[in-house]
C-alpha atoms as a PDB file:
ATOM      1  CA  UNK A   1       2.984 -12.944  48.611  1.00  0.00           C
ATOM      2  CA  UNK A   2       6.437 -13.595  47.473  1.00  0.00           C
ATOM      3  CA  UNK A   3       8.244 -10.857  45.765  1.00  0.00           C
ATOM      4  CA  UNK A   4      10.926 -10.993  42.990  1.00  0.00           C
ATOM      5  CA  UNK A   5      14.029  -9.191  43.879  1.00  0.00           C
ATOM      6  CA  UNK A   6      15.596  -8.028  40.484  1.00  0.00           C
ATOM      7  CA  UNK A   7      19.318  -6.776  40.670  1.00  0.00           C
ATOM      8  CA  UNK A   8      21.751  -5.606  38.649  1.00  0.00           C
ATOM      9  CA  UNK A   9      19.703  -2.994  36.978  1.00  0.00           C
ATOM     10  CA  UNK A  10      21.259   0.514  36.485  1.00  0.00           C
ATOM     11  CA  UNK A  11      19.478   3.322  35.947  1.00  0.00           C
ATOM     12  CA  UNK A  12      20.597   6.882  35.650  1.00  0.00           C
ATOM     13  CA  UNK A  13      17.878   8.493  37.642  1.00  0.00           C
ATOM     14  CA  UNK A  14      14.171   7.593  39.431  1.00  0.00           C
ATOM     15  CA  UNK A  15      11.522   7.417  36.846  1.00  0.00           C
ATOM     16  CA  UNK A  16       9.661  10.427  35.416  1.00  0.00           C
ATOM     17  CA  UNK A  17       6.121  10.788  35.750  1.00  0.00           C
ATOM     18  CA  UNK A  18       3.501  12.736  34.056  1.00  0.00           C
ATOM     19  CA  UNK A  19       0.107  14.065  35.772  1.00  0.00           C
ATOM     20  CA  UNK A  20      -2.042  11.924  33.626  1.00  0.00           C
ATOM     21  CA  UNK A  21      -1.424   8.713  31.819  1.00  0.00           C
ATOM     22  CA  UNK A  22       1.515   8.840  29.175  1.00  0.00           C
ATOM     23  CA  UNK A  23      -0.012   7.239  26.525  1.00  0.00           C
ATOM     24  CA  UNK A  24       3.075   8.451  23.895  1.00  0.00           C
ATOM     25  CA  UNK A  25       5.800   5.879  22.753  1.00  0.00           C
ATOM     26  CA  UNK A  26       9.209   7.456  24.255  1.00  0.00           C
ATOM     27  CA  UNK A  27      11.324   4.998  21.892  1.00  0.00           C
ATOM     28  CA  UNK A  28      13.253   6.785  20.009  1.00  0.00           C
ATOM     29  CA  UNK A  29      13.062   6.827  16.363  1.00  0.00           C
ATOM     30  CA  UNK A  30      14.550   3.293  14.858  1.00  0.00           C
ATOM     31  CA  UNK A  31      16.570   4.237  11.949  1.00  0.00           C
ATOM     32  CA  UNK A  32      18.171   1.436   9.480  1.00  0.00           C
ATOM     33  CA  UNK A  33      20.496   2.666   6.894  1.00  0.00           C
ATOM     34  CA  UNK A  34      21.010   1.347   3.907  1.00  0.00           C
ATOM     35  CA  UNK A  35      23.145   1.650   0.178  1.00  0.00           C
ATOM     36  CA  UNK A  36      23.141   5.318  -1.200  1.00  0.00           C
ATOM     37  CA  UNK A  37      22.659   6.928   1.674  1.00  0.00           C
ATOM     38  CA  UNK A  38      19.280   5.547   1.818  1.00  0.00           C
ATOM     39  CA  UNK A  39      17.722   5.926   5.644  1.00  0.00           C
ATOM     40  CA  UNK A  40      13.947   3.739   6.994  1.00  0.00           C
ATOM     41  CA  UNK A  41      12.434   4.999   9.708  1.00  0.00           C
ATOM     42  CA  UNK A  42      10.702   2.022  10.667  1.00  0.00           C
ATOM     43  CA  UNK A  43       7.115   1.341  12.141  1.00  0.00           C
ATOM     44  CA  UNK A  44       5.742   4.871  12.106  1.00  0.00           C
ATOM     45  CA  UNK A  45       2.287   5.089  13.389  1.00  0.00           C
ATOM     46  CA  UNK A  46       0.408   7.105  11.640  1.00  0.00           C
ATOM     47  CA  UNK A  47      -3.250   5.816  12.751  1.00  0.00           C
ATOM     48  CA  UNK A  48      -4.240   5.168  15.808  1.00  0.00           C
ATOM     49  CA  UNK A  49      -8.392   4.152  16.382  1.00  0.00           C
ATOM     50  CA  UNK A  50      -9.379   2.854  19.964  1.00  0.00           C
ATOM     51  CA  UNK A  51      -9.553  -0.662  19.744  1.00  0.00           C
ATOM     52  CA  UNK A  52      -7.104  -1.404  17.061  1.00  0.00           C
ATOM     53  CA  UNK A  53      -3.540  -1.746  17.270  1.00  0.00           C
ATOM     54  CA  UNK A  54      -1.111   0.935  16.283  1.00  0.00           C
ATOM     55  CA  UNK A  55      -1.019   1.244  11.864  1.00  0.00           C
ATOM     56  CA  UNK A  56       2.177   1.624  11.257  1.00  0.00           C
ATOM     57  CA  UNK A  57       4.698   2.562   8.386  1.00  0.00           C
ATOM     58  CA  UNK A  58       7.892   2.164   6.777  1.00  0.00           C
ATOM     59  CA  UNK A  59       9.584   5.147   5.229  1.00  0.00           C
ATOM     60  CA  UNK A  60      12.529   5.148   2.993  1.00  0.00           C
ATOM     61  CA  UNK A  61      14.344   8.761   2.534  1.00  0.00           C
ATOM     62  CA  UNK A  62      17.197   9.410  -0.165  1.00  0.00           C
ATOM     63  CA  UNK A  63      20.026  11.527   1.051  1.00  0.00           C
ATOM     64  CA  UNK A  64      19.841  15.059   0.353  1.00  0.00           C
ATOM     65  CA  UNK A  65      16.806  17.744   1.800  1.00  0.00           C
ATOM     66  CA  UNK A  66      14.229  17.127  -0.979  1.00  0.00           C
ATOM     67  CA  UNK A  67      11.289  17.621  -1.281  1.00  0.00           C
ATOM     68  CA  UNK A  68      10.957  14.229  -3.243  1.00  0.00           C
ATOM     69  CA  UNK A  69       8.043  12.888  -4.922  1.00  0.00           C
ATOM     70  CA  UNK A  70       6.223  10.180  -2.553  1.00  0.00           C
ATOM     71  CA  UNK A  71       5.325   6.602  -3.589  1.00  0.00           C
ATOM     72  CA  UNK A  72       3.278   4.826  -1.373  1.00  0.00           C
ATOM     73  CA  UNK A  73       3.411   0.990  -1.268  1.00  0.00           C
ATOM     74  CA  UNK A  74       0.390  -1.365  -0.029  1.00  0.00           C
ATOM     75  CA  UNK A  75       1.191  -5.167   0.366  1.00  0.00           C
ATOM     76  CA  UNK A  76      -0.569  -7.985  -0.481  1.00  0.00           C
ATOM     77  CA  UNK A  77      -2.127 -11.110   1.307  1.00  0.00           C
ATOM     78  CA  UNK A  78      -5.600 -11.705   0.625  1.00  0.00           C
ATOM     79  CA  UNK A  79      -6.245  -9.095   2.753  1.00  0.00           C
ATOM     80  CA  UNK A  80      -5.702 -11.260   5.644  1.00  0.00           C
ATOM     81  CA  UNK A  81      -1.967 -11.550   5.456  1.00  0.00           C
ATOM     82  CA  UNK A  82       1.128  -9.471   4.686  1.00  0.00           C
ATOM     83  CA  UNK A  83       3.047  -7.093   6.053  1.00  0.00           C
ATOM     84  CA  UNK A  84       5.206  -4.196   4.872  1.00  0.00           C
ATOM     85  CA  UNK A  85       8.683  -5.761   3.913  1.00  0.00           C
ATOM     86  CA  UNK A  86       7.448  -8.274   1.589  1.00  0.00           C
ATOM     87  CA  UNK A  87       5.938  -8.716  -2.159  1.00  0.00           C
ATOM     88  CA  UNK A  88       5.732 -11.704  -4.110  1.00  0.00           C
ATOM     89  CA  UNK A  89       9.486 -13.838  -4.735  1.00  0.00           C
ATOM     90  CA  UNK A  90      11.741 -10.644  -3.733  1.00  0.00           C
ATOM     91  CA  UNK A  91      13.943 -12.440  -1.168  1.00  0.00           C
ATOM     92  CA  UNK A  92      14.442  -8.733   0.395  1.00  0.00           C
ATOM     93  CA  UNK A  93      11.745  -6.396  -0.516  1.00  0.00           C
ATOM     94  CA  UNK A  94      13.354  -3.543   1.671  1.00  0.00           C
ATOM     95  CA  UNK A  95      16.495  -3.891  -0.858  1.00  0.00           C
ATOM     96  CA  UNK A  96      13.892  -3.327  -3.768  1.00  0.00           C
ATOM     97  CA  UNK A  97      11.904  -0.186  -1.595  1.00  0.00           C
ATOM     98  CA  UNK A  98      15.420   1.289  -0.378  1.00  0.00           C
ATOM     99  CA  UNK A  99      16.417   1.104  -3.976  1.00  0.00           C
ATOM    100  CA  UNK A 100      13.500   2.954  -5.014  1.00  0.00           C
ATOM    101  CA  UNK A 101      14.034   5.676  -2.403  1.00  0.00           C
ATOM    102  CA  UNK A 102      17.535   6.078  -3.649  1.00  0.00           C
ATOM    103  CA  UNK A 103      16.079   6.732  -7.489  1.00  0.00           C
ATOM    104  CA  UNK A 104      15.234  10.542  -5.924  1.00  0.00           C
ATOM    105  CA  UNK A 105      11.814   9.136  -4.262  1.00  0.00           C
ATOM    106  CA  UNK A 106      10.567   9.398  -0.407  1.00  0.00           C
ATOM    107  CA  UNK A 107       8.916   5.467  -0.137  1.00  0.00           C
ATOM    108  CA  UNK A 108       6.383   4.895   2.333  1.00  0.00           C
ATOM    109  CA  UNK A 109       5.268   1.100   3.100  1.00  0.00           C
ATOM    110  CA  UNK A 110       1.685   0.899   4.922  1.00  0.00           C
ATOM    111  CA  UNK A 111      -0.202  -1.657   7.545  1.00  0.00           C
ATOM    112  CA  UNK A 112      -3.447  -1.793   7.239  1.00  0.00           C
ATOM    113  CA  UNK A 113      -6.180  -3.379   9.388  1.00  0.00           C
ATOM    114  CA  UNK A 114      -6.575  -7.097   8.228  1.00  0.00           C
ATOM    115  CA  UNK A 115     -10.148  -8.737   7.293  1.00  0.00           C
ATOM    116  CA  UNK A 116      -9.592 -10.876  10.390  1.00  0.00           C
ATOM    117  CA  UNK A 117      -9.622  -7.271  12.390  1.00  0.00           C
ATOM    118  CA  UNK A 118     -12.067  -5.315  10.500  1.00  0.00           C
ATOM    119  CA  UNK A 119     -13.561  -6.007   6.837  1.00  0.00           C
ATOM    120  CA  UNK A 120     -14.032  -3.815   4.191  1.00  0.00           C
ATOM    121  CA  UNK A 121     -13.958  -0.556   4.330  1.00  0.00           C
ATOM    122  CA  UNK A 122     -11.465  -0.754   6.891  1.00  0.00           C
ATOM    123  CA  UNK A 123      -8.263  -1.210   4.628  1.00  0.00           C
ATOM    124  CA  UNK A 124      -8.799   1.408   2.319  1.00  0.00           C
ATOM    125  CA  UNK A 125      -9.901   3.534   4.966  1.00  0.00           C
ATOM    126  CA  UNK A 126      -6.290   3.227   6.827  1.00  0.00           C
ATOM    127  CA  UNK A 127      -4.639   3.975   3.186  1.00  0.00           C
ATOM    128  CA  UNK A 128      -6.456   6.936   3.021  1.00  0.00           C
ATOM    129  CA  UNK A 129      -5.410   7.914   6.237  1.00  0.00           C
ATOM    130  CA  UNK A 130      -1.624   6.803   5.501  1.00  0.00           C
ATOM    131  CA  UNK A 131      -1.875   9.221   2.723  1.00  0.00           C
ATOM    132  CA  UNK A 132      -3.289  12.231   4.481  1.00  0.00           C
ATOM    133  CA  UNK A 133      -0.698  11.820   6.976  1.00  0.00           C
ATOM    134  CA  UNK A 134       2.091  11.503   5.087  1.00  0.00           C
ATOM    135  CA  UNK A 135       0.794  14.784   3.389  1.00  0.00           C
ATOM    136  CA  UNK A 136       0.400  16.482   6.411  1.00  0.00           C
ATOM    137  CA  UNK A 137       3.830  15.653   7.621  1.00  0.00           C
ATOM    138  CA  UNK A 138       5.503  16.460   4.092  1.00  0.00           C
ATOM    139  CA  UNK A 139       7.717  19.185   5.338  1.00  0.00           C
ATOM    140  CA  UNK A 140       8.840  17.189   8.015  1.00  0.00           C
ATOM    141  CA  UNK A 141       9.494  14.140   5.775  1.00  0.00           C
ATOM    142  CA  UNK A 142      11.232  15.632   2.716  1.00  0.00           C
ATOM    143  CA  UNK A 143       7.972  15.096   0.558  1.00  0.00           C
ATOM    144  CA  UNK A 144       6.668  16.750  -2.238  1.00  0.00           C
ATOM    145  CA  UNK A 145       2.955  16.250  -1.534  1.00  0.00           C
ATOM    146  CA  UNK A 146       2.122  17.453  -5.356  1.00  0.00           C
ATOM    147  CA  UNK A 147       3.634  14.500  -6.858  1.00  0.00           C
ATOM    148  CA  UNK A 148       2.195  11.081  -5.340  1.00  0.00           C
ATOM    149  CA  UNK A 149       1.716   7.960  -6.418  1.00  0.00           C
ATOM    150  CA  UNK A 150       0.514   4.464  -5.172  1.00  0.00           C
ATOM    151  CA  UNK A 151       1.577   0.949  -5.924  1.00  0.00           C
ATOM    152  CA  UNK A 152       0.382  -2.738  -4.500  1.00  0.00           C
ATOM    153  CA  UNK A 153      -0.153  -6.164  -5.544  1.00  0.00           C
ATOM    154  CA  UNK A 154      -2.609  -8.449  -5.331  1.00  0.00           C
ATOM    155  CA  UNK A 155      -5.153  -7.591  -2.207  1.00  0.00           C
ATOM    156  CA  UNK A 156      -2.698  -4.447  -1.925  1.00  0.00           C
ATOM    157  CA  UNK A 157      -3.243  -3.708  -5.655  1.00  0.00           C
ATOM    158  CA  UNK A 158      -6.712  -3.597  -5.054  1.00  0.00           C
ATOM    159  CA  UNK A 159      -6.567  -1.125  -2.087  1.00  0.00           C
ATOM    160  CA  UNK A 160      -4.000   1.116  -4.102  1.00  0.00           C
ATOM    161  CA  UNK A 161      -6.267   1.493  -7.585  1.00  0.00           C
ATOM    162  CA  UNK A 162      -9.259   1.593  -5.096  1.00  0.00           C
ATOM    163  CA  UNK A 163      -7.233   4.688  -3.343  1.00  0.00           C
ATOM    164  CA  UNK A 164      -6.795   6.102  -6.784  1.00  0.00           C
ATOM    165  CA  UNK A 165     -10.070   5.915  -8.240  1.00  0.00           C
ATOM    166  CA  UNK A 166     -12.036   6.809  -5.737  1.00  0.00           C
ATOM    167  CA  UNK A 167     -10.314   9.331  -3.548  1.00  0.00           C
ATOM    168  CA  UNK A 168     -11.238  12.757  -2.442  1.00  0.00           C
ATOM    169  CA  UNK A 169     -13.816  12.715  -0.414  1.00  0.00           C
ATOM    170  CA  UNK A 170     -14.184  13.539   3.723  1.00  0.00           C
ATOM    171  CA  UNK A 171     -12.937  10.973   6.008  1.00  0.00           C
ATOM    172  CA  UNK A 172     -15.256   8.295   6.459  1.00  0.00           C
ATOM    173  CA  UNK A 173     -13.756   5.316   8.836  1.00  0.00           C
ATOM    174  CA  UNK A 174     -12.483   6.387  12.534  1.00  0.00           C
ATOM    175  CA  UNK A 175      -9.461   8.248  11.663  1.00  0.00           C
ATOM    176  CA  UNK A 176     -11.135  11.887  11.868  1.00  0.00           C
ATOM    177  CA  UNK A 177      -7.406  13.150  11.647  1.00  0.00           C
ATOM    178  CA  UNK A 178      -5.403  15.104   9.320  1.00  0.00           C
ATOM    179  CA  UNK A 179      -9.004  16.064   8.135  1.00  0.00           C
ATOM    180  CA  UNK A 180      -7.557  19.120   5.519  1.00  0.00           C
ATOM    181  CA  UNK A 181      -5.568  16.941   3.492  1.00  0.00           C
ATOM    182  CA  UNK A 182      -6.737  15.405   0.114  1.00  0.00           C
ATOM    183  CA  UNK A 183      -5.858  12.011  -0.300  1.00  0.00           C
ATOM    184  CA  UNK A 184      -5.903  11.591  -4.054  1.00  0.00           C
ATOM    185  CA  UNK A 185      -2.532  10.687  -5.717  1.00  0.00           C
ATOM    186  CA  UNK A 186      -1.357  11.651  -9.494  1.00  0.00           C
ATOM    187  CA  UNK A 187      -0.188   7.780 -10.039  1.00  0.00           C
ATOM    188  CA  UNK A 188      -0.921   4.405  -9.360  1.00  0.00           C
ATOM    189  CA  UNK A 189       0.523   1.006 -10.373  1.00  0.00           C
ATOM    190  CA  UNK A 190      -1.254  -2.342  -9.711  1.00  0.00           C
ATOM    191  CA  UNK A 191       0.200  -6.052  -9.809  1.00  0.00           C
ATOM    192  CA  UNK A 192      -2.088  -8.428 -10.572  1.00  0.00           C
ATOM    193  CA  UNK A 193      -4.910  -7.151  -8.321  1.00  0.00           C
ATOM    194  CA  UNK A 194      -8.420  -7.823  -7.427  1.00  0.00           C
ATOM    195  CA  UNK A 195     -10.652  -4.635 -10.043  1.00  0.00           C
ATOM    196  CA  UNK A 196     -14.045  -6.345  -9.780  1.00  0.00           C
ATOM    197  CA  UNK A 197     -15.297  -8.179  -7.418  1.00  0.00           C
ATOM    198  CA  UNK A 198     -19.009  -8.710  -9.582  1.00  0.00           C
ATOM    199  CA  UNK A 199     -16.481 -10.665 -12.112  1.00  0.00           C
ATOM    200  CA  UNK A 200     -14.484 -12.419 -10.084  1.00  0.00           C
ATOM    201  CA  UNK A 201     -14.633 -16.569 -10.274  1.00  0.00           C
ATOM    202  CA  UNK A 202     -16.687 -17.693  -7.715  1.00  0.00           C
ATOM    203  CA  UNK A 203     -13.690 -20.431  -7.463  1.00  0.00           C
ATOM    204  CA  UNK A 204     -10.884 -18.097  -6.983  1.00  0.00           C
ATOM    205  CA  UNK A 205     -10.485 -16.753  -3.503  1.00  0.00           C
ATOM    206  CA  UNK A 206     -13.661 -17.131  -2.041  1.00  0.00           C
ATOM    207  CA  UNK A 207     -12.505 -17.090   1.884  1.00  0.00           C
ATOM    208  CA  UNK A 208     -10.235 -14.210   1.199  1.00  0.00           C
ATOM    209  CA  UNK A 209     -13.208 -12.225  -0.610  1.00  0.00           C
ATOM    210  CA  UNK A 210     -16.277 -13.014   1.698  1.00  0.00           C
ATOM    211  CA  UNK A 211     -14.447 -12.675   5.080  1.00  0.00           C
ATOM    212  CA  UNK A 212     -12.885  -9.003   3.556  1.00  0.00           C
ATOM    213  CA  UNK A 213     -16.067  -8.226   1.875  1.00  0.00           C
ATOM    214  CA  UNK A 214     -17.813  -9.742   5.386  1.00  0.00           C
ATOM    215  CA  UNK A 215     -20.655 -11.411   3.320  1.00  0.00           C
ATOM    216  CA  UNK A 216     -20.584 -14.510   1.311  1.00  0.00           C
ATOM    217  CA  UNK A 217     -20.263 -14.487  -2.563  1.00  0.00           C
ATOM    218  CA  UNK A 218     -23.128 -14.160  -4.384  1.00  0.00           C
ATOM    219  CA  UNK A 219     -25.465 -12.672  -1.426  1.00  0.00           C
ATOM    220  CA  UNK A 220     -23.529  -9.353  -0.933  1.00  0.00           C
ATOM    221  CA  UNK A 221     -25.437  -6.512  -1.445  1.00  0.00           C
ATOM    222  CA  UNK A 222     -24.863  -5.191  -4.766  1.00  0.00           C
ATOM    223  CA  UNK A 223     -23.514  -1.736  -3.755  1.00  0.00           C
ATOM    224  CA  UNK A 224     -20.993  -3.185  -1.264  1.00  0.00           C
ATOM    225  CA  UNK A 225     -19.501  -5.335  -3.947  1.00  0.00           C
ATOM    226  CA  UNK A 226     -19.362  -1.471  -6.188  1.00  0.00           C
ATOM    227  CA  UNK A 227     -17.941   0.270  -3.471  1.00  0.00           C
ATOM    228  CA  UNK A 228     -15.040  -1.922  -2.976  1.00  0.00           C
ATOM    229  CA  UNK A 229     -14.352  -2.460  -6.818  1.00  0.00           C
ATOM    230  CA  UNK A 230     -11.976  -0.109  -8.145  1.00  0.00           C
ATOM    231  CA  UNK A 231     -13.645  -0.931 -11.946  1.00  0.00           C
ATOM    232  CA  UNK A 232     -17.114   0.958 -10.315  1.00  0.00           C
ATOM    233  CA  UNK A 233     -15.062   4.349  -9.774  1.00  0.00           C
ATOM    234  CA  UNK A 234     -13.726   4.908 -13.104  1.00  0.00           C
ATOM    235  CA  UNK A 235     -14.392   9.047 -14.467  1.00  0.00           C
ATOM    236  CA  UNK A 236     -12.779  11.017 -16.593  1.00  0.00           C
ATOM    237  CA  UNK A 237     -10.558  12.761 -13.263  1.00  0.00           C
ATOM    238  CA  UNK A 238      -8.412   9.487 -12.456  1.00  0.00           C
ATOM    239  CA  UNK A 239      -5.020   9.781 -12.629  1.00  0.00           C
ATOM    240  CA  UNK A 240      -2.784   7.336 -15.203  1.00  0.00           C
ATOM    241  CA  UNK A 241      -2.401   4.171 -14.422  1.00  0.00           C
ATOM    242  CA  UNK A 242       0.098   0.656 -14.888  1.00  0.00           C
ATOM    243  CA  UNK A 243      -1.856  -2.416 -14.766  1.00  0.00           C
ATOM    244  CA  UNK A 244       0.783  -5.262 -14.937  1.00  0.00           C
ATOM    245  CA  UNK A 245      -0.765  -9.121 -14.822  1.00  0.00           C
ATOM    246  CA  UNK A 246       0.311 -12.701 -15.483  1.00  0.00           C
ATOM    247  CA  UNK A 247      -1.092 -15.050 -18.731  1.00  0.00           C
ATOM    248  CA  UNK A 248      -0.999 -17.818 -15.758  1.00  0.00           C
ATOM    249  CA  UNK A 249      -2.791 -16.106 -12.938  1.00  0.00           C
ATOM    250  CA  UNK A 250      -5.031 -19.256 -10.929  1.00  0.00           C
ATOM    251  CA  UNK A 251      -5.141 -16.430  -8.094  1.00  0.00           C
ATOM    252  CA  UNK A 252      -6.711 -13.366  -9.933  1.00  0.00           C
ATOM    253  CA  UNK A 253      -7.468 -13.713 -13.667  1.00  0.00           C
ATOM    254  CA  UNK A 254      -5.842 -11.374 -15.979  1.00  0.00           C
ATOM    255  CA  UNK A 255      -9.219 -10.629 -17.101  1.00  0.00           C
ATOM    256  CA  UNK A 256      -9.242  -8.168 -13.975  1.00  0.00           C
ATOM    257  CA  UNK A 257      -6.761  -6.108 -15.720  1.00  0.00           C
ATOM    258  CA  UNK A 258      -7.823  -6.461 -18.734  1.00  0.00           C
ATOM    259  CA  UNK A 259     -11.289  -5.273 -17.698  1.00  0.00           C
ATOM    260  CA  UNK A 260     -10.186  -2.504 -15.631  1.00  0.00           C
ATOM    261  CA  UNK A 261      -7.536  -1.120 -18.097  1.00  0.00           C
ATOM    262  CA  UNK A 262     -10.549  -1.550 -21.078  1.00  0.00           C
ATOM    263  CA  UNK A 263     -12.229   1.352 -18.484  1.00  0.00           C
ATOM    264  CA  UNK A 264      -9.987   3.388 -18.401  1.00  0.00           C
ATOM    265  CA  UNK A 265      -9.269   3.825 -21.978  1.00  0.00           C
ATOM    266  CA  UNK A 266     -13.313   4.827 -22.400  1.00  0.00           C
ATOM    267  CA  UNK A 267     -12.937   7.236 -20.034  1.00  0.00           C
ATOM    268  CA  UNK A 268     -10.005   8.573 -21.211  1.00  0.00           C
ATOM    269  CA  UNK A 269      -7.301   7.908 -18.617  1.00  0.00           C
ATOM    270  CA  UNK A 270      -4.291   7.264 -19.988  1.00  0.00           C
ATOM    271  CA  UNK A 271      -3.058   3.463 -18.969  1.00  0.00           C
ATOM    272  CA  UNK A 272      -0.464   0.734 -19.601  1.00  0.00           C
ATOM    273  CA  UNK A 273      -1.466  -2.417 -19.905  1.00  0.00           C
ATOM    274  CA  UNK A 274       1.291  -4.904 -19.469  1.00  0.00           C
ATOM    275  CA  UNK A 275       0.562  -9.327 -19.576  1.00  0.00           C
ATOM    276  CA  UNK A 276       3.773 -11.269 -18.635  1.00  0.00           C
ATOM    277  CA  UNK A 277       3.244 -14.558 -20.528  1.00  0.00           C
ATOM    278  CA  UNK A 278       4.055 -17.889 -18.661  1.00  0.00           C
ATOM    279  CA  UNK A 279       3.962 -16.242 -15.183  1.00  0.00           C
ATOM    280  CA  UNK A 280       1.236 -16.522 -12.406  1.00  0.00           C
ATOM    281  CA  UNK A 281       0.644 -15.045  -9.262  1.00  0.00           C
ATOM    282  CA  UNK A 282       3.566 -13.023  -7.882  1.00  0.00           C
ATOM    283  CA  UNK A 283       5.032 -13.542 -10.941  1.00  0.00           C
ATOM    284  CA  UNK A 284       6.079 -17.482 -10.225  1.00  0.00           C
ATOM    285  CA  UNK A 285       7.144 -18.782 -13.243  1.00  0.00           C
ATOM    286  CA  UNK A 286       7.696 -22.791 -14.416  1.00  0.00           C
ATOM    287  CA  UNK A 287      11.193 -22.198 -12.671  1.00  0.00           C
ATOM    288  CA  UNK A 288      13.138 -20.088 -10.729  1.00  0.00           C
ATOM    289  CA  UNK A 289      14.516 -18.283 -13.802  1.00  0.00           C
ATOM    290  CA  UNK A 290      11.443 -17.760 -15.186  1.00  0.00           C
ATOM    291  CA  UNK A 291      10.306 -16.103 -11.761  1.00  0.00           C
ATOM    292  CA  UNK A 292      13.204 -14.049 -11.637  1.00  0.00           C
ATOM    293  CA  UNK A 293      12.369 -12.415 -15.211  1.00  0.00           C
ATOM    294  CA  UNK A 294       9.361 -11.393 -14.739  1.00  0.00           C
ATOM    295  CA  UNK A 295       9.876 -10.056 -11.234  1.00  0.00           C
ATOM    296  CA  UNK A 296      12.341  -7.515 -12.757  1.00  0.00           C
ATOM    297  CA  UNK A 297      10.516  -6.637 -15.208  1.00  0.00           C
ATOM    298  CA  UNK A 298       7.397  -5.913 -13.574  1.00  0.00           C
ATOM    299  CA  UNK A 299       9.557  -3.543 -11.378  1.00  0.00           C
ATOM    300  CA  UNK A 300      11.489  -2.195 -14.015  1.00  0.00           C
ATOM    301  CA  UNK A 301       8.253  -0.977 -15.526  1.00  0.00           C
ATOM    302  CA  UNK A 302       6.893  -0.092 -12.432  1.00  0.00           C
ATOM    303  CA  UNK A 303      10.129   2.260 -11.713  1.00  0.00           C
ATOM    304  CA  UNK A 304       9.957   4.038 -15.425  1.00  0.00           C
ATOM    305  CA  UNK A 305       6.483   4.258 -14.327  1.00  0.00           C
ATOM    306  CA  UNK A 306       7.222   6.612 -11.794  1.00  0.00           C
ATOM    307  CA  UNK A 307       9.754   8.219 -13.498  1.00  0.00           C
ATOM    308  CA  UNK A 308       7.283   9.446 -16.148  1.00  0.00           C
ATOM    309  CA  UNK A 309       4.217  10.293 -13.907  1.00  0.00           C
ATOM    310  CA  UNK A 310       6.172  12.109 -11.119  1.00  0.00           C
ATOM    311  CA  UNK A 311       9.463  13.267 -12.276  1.00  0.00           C
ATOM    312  CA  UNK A 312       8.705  14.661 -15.879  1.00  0.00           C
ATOM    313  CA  UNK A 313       7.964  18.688 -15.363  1.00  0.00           C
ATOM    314  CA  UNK A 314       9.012  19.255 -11.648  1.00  0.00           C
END
């Protein structure tokens, strides 16, 4: 057998070596930084279940010692798509997070495992854990793990009012770890997400929804469809809420905010309601300009949001 001679290759000393097999990552952490003394620790794993890759996380820390309030952000994609540095038209959603952070807030950005990986419950199972972890590590991340809120769009707006409404409870995917820590949040803002499956046009996004759901439309079993709506969790102990949908919507109705925001107000919880007229999915308007409005506003509100929920009476 022929070997490869590789030269040129300096190294300081021989290799280490451990007794048993080093299964840690010895990269050190990759820090960006951005405007405002903004720093990202990128691609943080925070989950890891044999099997399955790595889930990892973005998180975006304002300068100074803290503790901040947390927002956690969960991106969209059908649940088969997406990753952590993109929403909807923003050309550089890291600009909008790091932005965020620099308000006074410690941002984290989650992976999740996609319907192609693992259906439902998977996703909101590695949310949970995101948010247990982060709560664990709060000291060590300039969190305050009192104030907490959660934010997504589309498939990720689904996971984050689905994380709000129906949070609390022991552990129930893989991820056994960070067992002690409560994963409910006192906030949550959705983008034109996904509330009700049951109500959902059977037209709309039927490969997204069966191969998440892992059953087709229509023949899946009444309580799986309830346990993945965030409409089937409403009480009277969910925290308040920003629904934010456009008139235009071909992707998700605005009826699913509409419905879901309706709920809320029975049982209490206080919620915004906010319709962008003229605007569809990710806020894409009949031009570029039209796009551009109601992206900034929808993140305008969503900032005062957290202003108001996390801010007001630390």
């Amino acid at each position: 057998m022929a070997l490869l001679a590789v030269t040129g290759v300096a190294r300081a000393q021989s290799p280490a070596t451990s007794p048993e097999p080093a299964l840690g990552d010895p990269m050190p952490e990759r820090v960006v930084n951005f405007a405002n003394g903004v720093k990202v620790s990128t691609d943080i794993s925070f989950s890891t279940i044999p099997g399955y890759r790595p889930i990892t996380l973005d998180l975006y820390r304002p300068k100074g010692d803290g503790p901040w309030p947390l927002v956690i952000y969960v991106h969209g994609g059908g649940w088969m798509a997406g990753h952590t540095r993109q929403s909807g038209a923003f050309s550089d959603f890291t600009a909008v997070l790091a932005d965020l952070s620099a308000r006074g807030y410690v941002v984290a950005s989650l992976e999740y495992r996609l319907s192609g990986e693992a259906p439902f419950p998977a996703a909101i199972d590695d949310v949970r854990s995101g948010i247990r972890f982060l709560k664990a590590n709060a000291s060590s991340y300039g969190i305050d793990a009192k104030h907490v809120a959660i934010w997504g769009g589309s498939a990720g707006g689904q996971l984050a009012a689905l994380a709000a409404l129906d949070c609390g409870h022991a552990p129930g995917g893989e991820d056994k770890s960070n067992i002690g820590e409560n994963d409910c949040v006192q906030g949550a803002v959705g983008w034109y997400g996904v509330y009700d499956f049951a109500t959902m046009p059977q037209s709309a996004i039927p490969r997204a929804e069966n191969t998440y759901l892992d059953c087709i439309k229509g023949a899946c079993p009444p309580e799986r469809i309830a346990a993945a709506s965030p409409a089937s969790h409403v009480d009277a102990k969910d925290p308040p809420m920003l629904l934010i949908h456009g008139t235009e919507d071909k992707t998700v109705p605005v009826t699913q905010s509409q419905e879901l925001a309706a709920k809320l107000k029975s049982a209490h919880i206080p919620v915004t309601l906010e319709i962008i007229s003229g605007v569809g999915h990710s806020w894409i308007g009949a031009d570029a300009a039209a796009t551009r409005a109601a992206s900034l506003r929808a993140l305008d509100l969503t900032f005062r949001f957290f202003d108001a929920q996390l801010k007001a009476g630390r």
